[in-house]
PDB file of N, CA and C in Angstrom:
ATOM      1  N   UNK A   1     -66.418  13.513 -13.150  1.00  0.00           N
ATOM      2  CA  UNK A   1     -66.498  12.339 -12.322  1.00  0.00           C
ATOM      3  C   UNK A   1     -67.849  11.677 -12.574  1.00  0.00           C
ATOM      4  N   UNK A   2     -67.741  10.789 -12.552  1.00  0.00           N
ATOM      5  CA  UNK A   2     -69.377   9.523 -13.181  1.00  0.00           C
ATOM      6  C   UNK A   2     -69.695   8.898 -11.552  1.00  0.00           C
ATOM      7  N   UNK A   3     -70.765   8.820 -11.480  1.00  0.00           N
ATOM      8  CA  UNK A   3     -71.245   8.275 -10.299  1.00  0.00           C
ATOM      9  C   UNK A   3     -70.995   6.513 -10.052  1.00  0.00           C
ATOM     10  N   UNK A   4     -71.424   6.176  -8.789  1.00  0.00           N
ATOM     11  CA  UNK A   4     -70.904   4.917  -8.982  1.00  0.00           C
ATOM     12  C   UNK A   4     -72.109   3.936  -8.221  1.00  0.00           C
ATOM     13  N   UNK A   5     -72.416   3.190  -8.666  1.00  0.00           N
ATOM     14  CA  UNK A   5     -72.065   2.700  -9.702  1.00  0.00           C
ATOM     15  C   UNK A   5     -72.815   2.998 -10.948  1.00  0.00           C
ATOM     16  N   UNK A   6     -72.017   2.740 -12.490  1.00  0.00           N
ATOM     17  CA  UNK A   6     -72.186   3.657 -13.278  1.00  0.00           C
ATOM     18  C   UNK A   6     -72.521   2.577 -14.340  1.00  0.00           C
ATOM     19  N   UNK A   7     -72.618   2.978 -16.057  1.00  0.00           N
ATOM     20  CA  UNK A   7     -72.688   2.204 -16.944  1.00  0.00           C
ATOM     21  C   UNK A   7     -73.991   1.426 -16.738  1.00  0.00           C
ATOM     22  N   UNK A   8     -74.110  -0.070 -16.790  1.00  0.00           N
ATOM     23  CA  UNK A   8     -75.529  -0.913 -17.052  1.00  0.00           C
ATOM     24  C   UNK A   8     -75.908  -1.171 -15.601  1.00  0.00           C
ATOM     25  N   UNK A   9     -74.976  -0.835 -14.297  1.00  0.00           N
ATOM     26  CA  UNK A   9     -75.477  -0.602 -13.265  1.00  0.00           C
ATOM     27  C   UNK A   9     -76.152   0.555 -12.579  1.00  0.00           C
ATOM     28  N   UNK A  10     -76.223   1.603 -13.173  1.00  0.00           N
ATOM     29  CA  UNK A  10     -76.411   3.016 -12.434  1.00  0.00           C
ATOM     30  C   UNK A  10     -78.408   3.047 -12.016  1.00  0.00           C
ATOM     31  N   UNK A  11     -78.429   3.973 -11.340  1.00  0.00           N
ATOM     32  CA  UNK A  11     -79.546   4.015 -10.911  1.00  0.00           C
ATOM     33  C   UNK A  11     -80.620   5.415 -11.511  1.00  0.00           C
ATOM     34  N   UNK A  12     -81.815   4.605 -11.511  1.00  0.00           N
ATOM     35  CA  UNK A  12     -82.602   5.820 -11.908  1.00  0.00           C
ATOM     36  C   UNK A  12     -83.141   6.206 -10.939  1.00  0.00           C
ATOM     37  N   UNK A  13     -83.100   7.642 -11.503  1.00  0.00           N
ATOM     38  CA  UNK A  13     -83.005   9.394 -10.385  1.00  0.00           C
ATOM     39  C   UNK A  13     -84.791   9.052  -9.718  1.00  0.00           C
ATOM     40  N   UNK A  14     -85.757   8.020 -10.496  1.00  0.00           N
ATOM     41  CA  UNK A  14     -87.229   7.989 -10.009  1.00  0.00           C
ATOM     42  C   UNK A  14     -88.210   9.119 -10.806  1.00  0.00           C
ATOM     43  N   UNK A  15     -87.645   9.648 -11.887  1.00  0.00           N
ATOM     44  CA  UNK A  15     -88.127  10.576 -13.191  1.00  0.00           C
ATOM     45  C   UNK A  15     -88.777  10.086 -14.064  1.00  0.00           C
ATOM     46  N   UNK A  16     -88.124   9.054 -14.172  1.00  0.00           N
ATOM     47  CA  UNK A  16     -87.790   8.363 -15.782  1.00  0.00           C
ATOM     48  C   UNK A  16     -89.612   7.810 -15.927  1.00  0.00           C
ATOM     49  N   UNK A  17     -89.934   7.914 -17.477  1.00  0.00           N
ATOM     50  CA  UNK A  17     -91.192   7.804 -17.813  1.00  0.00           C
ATOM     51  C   UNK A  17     -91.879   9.062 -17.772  1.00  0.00           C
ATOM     52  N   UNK A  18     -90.872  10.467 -17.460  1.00  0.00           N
ATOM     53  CA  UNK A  18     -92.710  11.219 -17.169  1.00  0.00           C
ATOM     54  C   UNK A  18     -92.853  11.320 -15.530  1.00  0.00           C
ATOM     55  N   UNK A  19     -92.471  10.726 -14.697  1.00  0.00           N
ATOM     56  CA  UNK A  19     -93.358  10.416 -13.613  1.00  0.00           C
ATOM     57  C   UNK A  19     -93.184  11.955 -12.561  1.00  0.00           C
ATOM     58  N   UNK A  20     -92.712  13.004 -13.121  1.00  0.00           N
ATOM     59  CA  UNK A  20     -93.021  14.312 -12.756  1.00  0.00           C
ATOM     60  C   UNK A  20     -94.024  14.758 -12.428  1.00  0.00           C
ATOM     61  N   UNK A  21     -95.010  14.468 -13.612  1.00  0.00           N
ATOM     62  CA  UNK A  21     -96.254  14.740 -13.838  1.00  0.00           C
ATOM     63  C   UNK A  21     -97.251  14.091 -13.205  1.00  0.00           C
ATOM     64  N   UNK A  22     -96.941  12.836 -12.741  1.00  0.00           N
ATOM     65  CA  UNK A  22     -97.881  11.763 -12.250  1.00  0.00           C
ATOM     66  C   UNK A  22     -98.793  12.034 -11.068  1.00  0.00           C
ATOM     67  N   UNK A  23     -98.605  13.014 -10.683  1.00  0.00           N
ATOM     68  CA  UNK A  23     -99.042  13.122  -9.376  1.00  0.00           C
ATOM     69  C   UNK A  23     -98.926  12.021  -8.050  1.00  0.00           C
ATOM     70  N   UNK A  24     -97.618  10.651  -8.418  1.00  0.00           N
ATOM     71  CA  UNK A  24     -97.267  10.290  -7.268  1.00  0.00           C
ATOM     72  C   UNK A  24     -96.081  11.033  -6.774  1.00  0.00           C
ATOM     73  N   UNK A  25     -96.266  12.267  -5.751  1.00  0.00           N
ATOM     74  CA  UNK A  25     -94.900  12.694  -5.850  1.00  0.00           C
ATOM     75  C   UNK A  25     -94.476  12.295  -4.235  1.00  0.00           C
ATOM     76  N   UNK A  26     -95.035  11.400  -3.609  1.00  0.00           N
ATOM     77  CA  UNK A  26     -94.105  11.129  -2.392  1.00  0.00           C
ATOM     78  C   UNK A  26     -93.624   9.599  -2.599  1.00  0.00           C
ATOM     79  N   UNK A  27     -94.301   8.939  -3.510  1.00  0.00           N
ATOM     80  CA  UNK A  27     -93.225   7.741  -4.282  1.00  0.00           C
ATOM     81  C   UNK A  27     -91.789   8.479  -5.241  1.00  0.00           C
ATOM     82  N   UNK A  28     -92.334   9.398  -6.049  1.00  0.00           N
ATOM     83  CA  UNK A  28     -91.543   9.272  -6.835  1.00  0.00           C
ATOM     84  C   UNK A  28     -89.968   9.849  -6.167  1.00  0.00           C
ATOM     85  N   UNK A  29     -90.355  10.770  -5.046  1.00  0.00           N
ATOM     86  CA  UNK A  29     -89.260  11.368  -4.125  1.00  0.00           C
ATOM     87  C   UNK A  29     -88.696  10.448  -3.506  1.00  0.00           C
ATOM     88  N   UNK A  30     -89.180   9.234  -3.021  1.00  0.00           N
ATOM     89  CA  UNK A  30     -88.853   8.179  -2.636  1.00  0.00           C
ATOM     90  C   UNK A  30     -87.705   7.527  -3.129  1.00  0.00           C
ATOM     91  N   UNK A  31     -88.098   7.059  -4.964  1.00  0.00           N
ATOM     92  CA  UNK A  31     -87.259   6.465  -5.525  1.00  0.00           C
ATOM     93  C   UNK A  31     -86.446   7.098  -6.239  1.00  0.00           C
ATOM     94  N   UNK A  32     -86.075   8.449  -5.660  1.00  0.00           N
ATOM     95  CA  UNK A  32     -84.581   9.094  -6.207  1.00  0.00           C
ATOM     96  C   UNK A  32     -83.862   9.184  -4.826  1.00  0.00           C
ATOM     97  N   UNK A  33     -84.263   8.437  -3.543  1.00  0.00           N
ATOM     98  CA  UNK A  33     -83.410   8.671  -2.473  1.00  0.00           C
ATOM     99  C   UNK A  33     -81.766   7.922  -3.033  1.00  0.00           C
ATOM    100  N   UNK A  34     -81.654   6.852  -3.542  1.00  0.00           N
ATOM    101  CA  UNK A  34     -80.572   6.074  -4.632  1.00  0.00           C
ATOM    102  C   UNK A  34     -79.866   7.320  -5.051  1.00  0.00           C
ATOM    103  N   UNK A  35     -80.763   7.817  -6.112  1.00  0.00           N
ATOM    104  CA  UNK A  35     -79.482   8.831  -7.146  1.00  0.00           C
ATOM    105  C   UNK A  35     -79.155   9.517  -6.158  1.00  0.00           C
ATOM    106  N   UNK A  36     -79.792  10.450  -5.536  1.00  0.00           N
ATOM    107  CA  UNK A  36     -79.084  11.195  -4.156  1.00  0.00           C
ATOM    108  C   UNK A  36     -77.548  11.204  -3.020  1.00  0.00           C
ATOM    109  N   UNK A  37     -77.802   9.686  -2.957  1.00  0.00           N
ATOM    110  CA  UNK A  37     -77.333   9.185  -2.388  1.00  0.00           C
ATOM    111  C   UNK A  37     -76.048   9.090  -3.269  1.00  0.00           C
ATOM    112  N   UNK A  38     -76.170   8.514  -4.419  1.00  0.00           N
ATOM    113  CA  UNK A  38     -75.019   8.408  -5.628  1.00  0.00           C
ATOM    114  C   UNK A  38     -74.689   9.880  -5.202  1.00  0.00           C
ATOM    115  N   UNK A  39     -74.750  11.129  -6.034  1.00  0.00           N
ATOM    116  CA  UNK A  39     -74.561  12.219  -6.082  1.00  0.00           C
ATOM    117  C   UNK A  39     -74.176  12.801  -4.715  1.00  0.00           C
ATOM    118  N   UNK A  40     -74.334  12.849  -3.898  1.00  0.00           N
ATOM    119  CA  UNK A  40     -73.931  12.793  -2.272  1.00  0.00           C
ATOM    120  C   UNK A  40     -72.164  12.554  -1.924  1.00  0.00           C
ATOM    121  N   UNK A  41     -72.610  11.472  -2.099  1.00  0.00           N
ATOM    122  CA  UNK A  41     -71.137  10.897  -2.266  1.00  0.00           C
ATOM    123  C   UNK A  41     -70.219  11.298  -3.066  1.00  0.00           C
ATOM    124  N   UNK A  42     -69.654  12.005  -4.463  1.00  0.00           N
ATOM    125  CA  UNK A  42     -69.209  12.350  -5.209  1.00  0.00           C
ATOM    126  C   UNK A  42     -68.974  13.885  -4.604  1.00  0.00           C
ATOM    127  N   UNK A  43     -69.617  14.473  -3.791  1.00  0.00           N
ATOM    128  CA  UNK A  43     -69.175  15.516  -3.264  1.00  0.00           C
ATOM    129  C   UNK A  43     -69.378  16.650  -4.160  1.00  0.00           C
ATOM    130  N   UNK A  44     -70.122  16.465  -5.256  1.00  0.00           N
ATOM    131  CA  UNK A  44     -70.389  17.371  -6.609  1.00  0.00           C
ATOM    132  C   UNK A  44     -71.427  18.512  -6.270  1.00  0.00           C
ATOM    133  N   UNK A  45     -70.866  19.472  -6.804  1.00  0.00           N
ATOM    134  CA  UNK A  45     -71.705  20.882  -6.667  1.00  0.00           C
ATOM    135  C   UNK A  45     -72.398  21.067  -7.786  1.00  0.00           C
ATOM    136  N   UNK A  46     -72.170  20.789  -8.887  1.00  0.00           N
ATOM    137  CA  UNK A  46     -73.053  20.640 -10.179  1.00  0.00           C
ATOM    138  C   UNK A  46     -73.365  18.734 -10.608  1.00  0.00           C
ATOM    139  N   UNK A  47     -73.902  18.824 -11.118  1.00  0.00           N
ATOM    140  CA  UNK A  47     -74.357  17.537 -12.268  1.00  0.00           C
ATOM    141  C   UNK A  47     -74.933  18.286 -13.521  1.00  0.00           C
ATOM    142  N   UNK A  48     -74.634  17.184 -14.380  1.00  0.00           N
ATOM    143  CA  UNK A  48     -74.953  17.211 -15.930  1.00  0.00           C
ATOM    144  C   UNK A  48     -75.846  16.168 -16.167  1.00  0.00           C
ATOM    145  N   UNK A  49     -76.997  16.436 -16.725  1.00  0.00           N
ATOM    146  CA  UNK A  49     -77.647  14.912 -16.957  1.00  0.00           C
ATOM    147  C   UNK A  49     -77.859  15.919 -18.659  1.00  0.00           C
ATOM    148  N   UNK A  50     -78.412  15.029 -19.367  1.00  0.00           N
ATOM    149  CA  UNK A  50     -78.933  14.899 -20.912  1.00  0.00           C
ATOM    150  C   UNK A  50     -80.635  14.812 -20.983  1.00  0.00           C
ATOM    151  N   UNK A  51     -80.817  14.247 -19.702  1.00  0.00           N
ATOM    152  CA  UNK A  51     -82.237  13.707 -20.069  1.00  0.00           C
ATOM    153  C   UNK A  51     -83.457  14.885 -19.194  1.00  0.00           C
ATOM    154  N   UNK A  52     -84.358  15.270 -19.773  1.00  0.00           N
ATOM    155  CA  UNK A  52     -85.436  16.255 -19.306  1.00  0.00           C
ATOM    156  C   UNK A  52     -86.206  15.800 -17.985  1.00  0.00           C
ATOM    157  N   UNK A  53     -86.317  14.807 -17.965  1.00  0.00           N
ATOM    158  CA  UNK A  53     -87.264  14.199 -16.965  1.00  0.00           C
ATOM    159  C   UNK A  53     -86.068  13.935 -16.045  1.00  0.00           C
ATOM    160  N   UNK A  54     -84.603  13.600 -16.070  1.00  0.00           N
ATOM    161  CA  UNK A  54     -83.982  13.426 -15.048  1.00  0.00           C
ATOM    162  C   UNK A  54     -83.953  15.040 -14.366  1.00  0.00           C
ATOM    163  N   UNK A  55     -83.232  16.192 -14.957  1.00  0.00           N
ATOM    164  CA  UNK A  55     -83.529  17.465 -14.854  1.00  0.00           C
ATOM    165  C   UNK A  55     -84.764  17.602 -13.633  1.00  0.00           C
ATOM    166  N   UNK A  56     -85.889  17.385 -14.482  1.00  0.00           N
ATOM    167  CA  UNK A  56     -86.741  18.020 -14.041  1.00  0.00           C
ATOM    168  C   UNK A  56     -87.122  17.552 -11.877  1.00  0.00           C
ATOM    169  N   UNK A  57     -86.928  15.862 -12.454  1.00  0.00           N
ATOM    170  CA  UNK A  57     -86.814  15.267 -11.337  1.00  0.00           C
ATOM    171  C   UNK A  57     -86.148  15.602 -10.005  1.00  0.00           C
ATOM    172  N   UNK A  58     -84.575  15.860 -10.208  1.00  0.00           N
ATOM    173  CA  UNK A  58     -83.353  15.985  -9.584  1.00  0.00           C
ATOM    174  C   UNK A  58     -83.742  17.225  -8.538  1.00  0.00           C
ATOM    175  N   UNK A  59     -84.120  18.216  -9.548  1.00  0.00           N
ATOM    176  CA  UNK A  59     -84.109  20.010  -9.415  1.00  0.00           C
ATOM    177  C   UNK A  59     -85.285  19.778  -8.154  1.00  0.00           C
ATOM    178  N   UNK A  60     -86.137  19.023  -8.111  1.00  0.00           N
ATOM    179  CA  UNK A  60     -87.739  18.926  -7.355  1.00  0.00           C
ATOM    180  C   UNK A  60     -87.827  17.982  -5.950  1.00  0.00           C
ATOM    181  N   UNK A  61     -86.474  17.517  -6.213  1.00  0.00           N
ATOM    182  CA  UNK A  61     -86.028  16.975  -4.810  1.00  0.00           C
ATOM    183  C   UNK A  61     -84.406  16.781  -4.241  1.00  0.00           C
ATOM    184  N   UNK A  62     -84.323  18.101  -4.653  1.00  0.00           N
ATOM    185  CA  UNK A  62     -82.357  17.941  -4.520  1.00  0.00           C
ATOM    186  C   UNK A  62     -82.818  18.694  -2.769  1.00  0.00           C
ATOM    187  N   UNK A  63     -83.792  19.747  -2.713  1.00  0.00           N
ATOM    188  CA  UNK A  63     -84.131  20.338  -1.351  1.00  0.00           C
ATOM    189  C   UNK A  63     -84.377  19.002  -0.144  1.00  0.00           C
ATOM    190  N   UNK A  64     -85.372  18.535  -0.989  1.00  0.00           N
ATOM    191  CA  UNK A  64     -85.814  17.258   0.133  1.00  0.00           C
ATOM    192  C   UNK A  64     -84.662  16.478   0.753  1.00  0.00           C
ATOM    193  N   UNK A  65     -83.787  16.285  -0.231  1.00  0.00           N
ATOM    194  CA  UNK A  65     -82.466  15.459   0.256  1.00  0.00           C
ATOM    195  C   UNK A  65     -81.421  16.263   0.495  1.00  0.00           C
ATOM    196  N   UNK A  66     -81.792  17.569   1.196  1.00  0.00           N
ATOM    197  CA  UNK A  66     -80.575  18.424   1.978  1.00  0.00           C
ATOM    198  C   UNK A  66     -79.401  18.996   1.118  1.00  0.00           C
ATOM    199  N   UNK A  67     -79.763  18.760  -0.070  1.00  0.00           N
ATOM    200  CA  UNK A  67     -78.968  19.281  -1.432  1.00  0.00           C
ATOM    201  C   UNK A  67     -79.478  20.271  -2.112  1.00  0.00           C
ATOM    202  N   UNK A  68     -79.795  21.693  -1.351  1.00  0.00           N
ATOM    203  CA  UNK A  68     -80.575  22.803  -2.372  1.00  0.00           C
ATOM    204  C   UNK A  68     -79.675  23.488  -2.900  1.00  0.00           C
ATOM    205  N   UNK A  69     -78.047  23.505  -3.232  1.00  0.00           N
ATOM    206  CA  UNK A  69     -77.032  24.170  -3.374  1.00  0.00           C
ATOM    207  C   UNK A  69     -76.785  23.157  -4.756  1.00  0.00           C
ATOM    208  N   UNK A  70     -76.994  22.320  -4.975  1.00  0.00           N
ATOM    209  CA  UNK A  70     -76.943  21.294  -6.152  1.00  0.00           C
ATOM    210  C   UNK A  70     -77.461  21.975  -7.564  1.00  0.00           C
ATOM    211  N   UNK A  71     -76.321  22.384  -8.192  1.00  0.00           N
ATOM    212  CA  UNK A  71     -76.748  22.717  -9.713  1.00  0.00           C
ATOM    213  C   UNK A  71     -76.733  21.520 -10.708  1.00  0.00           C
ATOM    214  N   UNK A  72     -77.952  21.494 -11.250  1.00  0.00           N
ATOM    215  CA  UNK A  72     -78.360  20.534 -12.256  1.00  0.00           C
ATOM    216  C   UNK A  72     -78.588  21.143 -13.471  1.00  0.00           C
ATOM    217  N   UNK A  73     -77.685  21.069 -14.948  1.00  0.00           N
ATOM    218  CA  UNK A  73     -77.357  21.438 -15.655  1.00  0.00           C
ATOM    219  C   UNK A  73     -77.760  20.114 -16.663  1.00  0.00           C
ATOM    220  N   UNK A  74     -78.276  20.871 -17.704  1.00  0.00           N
ATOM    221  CA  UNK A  74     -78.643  20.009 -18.772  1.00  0.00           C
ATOM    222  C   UNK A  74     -77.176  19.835 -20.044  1.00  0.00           C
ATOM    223  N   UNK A  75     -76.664  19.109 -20.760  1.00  0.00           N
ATOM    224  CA  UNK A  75     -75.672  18.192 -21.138  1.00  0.00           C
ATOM    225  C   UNK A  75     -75.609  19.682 -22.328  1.00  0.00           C
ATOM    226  N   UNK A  76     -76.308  20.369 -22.526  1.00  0.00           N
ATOM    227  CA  UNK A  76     -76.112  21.623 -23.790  1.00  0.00           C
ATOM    228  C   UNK A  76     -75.824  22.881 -23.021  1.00  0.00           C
ATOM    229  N   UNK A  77     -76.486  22.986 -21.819  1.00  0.00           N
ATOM    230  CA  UNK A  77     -76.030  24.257 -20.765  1.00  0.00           C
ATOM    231  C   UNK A  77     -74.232  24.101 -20.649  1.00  0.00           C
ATOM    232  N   UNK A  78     -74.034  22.832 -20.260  1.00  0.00           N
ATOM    233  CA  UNK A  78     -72.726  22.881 -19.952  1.00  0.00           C
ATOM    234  C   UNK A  78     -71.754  23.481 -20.986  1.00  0.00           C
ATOM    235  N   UNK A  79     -72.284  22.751 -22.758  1.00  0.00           N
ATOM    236  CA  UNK A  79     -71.657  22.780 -23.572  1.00  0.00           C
ATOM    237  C   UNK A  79     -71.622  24.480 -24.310  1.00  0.00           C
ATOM    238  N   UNK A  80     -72.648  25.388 -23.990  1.00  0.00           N
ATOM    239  CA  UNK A  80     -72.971  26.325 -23.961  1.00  0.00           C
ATOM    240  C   UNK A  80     -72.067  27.474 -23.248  1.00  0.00           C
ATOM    241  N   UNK A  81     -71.811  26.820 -22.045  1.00  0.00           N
ATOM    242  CA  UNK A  81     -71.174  27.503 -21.113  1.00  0.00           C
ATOM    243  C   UNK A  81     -69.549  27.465 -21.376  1.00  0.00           C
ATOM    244  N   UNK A  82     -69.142  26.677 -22.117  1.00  0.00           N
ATOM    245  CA  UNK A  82     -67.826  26.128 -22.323  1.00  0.00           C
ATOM    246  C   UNK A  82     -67.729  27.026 -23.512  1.00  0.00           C
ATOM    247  N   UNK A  83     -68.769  27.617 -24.270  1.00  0.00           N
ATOM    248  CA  UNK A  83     -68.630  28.287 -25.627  1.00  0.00           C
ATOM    249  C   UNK A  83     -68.309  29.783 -25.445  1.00  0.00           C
ATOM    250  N   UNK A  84     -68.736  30.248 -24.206  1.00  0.00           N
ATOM    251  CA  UNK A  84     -68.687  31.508 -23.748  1.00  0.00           C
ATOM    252  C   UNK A  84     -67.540  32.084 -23.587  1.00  0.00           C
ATOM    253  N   UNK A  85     -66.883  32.951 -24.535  1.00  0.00           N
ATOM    254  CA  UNK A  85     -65.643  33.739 -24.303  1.00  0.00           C
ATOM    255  C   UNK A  85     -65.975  34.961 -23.220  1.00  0.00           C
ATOM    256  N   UNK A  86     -65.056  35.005 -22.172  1.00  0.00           N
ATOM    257  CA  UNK A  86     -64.340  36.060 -21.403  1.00  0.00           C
ATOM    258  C   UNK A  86     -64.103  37.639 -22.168  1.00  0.00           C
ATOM    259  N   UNK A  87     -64.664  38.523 -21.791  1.00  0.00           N
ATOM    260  CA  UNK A  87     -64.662  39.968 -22.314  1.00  0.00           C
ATOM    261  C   UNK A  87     -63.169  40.407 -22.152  1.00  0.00           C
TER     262      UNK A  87
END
């Protein structure tokens, strides 16, 4: 399921650039209240993102936004996991 809204509308998680590192971290928690909110709604127990800084972002305030049960999986974990044969 893709969040909505999605494609050239979707929203950034408040990661993007690096801004992990920045030491603004009660802005940057701020401006992933959006993706949250996206992801919220979808009712999703995992997400897949591709991108490191979304990852890193998501994982560092999924608690703040009452989502600490939220698995955030990078786009090769998944594909990884799909590779794994059953004993």
């Amino acid at each position: 399921m893709d969040l909505h809204p999605n494609g050239l509308y979707q929203t950034c998680c408040g990661g993007g650039g690096g801004a992990l590192t920045t030491g603004y971290n009660e802005e940057r928690t701020y401006y992933g209240r959006r993706k949250m909110e996206q992801i919220r709604a979808t009712g999703a127990g995992t997400l897949v993102v591709p991108c490191h800084s979304c990852h890193g972002q998501l994982n560092n305030i999924k608690t703040h936004y009452a989502m600490p049960d939220l698995k955030i999986k990078y786009l090769w974990e998944l594909v990884a996991d799909c590779l794994v044969l059953p004993e």
